[in-house]
N, C-alpha and C. Protein backbone atom coordinates (compact mmCIF):
# COMPACT_ATOMS: atom_id res chain seq x y z
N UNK A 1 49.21 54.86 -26.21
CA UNK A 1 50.12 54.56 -25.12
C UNK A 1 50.41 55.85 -24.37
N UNK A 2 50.29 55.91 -23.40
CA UNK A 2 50.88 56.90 -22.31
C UNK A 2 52.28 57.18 -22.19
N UNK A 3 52.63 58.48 -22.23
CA UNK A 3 54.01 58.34 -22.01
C UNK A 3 55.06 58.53 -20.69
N UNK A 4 55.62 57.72 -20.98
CA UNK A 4 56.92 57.44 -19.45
C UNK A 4 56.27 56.10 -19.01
N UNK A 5 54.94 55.07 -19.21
CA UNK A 5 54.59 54.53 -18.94
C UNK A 5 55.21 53.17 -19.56
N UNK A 6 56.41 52.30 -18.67
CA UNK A 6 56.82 51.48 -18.60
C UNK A 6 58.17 51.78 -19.20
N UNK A 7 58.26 52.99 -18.80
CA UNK A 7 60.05 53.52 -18.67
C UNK A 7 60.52 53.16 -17.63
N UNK A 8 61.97 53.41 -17.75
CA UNK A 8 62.48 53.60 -16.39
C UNK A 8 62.14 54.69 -15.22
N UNK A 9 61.49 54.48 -14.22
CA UNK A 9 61.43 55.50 -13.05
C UNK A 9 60.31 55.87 -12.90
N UNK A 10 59.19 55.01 -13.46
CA UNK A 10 57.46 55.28 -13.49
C UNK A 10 57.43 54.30 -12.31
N UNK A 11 56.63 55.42 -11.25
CA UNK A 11 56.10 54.52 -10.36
C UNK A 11 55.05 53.89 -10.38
N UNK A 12 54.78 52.17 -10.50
CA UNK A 12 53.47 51.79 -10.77
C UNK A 12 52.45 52.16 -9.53
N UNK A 13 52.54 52.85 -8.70
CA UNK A 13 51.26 53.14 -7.79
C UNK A 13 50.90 54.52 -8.84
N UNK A 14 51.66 55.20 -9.04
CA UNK A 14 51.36 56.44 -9.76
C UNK A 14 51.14 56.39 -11.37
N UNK A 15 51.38 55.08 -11.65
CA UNK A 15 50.40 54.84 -13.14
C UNK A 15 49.19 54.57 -12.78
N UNK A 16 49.20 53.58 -11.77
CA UNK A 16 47.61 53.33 -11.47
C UNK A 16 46.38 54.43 -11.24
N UNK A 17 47.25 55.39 -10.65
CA UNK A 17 46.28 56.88 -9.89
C UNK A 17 46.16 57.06 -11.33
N UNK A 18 47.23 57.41 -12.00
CA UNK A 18 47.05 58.66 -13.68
C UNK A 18 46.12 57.46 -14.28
N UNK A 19 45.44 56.04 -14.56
CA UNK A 19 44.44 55.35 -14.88
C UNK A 19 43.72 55.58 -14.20
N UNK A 20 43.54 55.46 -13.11
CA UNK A 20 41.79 55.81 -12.98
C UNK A 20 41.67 57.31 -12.67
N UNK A 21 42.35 58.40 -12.82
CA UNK A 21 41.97 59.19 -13.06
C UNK A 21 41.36 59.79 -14.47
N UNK A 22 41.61 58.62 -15.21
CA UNK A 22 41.25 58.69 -17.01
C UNK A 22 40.33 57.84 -17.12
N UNK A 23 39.81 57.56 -15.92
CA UNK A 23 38.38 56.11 -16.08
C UNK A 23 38.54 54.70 -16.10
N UNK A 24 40.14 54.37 -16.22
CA UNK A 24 40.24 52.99 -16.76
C UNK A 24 40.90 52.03 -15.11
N UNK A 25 39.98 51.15 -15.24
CA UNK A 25 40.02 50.44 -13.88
C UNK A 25 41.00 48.94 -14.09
N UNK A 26 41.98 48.74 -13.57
CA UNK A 26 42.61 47.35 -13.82
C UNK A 26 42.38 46.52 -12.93
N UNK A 27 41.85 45.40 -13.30
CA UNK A 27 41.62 44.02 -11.86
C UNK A 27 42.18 43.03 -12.25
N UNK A 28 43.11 42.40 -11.50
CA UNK A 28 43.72 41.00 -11.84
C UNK A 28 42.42 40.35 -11.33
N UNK A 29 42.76 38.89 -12.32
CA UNK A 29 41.89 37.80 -11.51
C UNK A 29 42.25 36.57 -11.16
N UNK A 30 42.30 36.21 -9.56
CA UNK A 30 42.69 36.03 -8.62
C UNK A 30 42.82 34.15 -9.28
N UNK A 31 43.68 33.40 -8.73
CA UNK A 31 43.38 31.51 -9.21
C UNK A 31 42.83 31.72 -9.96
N UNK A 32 43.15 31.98 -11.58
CA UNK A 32 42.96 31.33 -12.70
C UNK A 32 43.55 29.81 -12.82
N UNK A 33 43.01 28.56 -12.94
CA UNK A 33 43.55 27.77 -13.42
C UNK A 33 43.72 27.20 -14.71
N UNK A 34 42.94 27.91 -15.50
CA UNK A 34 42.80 27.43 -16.85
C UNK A 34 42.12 28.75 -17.64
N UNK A 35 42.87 28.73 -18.86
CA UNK A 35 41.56 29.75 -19.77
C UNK A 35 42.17 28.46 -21.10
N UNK A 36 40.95 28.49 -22.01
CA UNK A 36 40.88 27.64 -23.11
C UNK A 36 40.08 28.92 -24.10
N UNK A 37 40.54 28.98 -25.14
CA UNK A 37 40.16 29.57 -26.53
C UNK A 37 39.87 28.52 -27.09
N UNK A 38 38.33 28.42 -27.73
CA UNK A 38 37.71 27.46 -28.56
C UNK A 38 37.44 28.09 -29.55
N UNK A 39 38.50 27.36 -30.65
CA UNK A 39 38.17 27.55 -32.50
C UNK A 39 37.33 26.48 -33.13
N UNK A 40 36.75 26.55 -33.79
CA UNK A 40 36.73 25.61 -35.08
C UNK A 40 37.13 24.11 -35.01
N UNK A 41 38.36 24.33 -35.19
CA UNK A 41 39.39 23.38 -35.14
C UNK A 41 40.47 23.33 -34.52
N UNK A 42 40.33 24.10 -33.58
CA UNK A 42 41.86 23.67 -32.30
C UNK A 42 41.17 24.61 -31.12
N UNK A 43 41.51 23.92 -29.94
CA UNK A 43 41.05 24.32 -28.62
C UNK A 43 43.12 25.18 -28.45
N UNK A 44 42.79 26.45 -27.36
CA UNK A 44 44.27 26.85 -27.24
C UNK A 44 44.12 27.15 -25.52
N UNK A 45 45.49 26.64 -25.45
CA UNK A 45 45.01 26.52 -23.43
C UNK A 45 46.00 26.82 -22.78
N UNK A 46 45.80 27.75 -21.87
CA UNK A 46 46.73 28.78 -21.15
C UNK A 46 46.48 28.12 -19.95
N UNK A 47 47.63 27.10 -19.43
CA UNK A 47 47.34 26.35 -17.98
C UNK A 47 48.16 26.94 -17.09
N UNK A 48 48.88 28.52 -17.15
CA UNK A 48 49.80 28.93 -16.51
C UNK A 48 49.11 30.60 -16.41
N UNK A 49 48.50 30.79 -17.02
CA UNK A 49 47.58 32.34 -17.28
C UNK A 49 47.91 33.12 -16.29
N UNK A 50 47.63 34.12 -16.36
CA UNK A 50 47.81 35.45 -15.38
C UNK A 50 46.70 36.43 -16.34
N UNK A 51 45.46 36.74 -15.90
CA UNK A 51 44.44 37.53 -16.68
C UNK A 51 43.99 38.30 -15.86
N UNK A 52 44.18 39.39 -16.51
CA UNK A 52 43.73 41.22 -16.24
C UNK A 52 42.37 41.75 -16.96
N UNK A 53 41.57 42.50 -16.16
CA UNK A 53 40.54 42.81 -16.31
C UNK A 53 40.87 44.55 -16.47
N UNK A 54 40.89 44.66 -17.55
CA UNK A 54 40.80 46.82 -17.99
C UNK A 54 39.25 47.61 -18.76
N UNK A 55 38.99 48.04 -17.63
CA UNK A 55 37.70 48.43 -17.96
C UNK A 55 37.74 49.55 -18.18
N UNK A 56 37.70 50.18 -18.99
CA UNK A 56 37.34 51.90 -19.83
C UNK A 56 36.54 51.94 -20.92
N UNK A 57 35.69 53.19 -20.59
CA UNK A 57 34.46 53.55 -20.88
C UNK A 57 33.03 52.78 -20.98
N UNK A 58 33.32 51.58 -19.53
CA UNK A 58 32.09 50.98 -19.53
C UNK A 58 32.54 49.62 -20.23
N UNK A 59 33.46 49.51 -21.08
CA UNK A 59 34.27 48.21 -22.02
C UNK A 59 34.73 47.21 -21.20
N UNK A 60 35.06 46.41 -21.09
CA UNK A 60 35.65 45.18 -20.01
C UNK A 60 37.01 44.61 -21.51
N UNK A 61 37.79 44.75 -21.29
CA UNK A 61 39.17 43.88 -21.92
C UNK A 61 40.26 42.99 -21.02
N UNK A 62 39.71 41.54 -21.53
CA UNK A 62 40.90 40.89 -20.88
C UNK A 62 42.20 40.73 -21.77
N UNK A 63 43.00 40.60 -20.40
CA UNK A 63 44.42 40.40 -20.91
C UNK A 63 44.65 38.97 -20.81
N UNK A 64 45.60 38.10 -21.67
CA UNK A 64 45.71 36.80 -20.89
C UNK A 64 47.26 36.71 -21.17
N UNK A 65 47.95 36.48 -19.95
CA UNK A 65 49.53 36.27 -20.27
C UNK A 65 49.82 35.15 -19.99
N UNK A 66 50.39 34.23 -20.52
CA UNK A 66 51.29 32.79 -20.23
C UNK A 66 51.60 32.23 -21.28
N UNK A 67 51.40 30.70 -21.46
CA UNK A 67 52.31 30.08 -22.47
C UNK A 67 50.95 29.07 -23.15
N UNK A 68 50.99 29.72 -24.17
CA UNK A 68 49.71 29.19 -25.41
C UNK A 68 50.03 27.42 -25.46
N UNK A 69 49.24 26.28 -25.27
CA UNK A 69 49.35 25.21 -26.15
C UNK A 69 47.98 24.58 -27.16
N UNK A 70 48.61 24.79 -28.20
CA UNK A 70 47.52 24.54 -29.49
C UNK A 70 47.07 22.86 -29.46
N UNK A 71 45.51 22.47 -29.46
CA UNK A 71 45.45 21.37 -29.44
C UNK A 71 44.35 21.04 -30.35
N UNK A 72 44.95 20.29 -31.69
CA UNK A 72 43.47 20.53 -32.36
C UNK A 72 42.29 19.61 -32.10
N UNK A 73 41.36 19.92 -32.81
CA UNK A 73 39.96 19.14 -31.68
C UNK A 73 39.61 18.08 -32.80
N UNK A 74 39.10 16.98 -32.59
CA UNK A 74 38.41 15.92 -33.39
C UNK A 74 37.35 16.81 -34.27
N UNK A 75 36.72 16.25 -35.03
CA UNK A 75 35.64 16.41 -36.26
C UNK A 75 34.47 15.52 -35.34
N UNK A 76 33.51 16.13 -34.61
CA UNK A 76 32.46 14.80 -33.75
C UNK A 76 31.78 14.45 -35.26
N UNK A 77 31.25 12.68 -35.09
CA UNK A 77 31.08 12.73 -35.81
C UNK A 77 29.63 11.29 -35.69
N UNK A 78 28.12 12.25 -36.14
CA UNK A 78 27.04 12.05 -36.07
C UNK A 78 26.42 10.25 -36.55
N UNK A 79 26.41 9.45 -35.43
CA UNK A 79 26.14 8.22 -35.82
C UNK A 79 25.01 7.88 -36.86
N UNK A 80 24.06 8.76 -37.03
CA UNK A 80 23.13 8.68 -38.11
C UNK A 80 24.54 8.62 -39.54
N UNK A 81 25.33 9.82 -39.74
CA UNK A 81 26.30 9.80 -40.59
C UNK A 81 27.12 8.55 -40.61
N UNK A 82 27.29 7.74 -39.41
CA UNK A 82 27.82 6.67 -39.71
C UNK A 82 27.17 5.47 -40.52
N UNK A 83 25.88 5.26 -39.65
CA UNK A 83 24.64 4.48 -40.50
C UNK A 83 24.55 4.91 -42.19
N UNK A 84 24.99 6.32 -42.45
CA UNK A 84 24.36 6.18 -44.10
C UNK A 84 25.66 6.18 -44.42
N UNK A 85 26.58 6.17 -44.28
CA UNK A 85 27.81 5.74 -45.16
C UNK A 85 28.28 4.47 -45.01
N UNK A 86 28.03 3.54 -44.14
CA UNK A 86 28.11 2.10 -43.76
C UNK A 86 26.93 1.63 -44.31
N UNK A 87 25.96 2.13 -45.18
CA UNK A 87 24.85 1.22 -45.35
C UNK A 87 25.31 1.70 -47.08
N UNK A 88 25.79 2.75 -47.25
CA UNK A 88 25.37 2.70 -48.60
C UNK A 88 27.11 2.16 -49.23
N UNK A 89 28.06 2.04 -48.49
CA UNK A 89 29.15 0.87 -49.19
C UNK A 89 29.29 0.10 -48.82
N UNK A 90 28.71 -0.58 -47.54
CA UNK A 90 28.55 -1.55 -47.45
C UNK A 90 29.83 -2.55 -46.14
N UNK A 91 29.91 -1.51 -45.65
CA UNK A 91 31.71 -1.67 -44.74
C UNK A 91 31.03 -1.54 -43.38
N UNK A 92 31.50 -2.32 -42.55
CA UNK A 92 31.18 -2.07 -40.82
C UNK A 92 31.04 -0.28 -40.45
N UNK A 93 30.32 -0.45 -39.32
CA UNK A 93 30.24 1.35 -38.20
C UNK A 93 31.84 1.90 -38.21
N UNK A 94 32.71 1.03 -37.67
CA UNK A 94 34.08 1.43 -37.83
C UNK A 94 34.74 2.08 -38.60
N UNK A 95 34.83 1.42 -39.42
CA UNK A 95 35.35 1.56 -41.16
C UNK A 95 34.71 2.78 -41.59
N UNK A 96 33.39 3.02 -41.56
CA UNK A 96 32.76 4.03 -41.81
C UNK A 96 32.89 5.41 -41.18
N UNK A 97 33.02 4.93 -39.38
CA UNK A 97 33.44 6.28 -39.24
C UNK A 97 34.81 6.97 -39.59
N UNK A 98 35.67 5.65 -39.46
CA UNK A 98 37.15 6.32 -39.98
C UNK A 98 37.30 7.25 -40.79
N UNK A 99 36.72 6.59 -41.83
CA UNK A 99 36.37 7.39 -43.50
C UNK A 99 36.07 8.50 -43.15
N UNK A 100 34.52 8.81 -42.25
CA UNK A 100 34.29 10.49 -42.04
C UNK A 100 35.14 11.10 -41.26
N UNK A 101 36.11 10.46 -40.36
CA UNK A 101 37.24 11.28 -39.70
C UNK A 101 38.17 11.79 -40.63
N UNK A 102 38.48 11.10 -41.52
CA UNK A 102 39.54 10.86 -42.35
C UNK A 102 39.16 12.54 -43.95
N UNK A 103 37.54 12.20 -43.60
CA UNK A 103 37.26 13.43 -44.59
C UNK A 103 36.92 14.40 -44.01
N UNK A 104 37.03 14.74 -42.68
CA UNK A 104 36.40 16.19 -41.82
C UNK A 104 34.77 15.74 -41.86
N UNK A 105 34.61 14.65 -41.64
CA UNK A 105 32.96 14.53 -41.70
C UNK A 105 31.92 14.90 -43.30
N UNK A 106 32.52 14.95 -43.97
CA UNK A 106 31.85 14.85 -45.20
C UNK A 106 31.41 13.61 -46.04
N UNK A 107 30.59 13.80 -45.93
CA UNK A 107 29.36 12.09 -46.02
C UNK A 107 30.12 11.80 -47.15
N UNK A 108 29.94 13.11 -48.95
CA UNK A 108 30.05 12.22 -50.04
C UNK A 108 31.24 11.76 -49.97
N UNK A 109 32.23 12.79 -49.44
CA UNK A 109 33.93 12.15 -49.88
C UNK A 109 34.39 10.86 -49.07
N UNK A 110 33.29 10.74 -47.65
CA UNK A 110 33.83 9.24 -46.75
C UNK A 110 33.20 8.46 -48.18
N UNK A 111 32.10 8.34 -48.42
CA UNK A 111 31.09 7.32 -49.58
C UNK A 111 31.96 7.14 -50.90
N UNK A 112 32.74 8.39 -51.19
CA UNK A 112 33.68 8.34 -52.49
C UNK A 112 34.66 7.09 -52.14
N UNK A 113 35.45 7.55 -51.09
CA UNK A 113 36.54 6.95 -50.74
C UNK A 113 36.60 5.28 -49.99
N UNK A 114 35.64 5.31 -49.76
CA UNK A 114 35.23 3.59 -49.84
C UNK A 114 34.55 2.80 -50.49
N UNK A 115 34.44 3.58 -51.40
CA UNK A 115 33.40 2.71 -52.84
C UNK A 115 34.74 2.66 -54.13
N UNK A 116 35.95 3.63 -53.60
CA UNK A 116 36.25 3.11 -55.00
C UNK A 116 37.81 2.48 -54.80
């Protein structure tokens, strides 16, 4: 961290000069309407964002500021996988896929859980 930088009485035109006189370039970017972070298992979505671009030593770092909402994502889930767990207990496509929703998509534990 730089110091006096985001004290009282730092002029931000004169932080900006003392940054790029140290190489590091800041760019807002202009109508963001959306940034989404894709996990695993939850999409996270900044529908209010404000994102900064800080480039030093050739590096690109975004910033993203606003208000996070966590949304977790379905398990997709492969109709062949539906066919072999509906064929081997014997229960409708439905029923079957529930089961693999219901297990994160894991064939044996949907096949466990409707056979017994």
């Amino acid at each position: 961290m730089l110091p006096g930088i985001g004290g009282r009485g730092m002029n931000p035109a004169k932080v900006k000069q003392m940054m790029k006189q140290m190489g590091i370039n800041v760019n807002e970017i202009n109508d963001v309407q959306q940034v989404i972070i894709r996990t695993p298992d939850k999409d996270i979505v900044f529908n209010d964002a404000s994102v900064s671009v800080m480039t030093a030593q050739g590096v690109d770092t975004y910033q993203i500021v606003g208000t996070p909402e966590e949304i977790a994502r379905e398990v997709e889930i492969p109709e062949d996988d539906v066919r072999l767990v509906a064929e081997q207990t014997g229960v409708p496509a439905e029923k079957a896929r529930q089961a693999l929703k219901d297990a994160n998509g894991d064939l044996a534990e949907a096949i466990l859980a409707l056979s017994s």
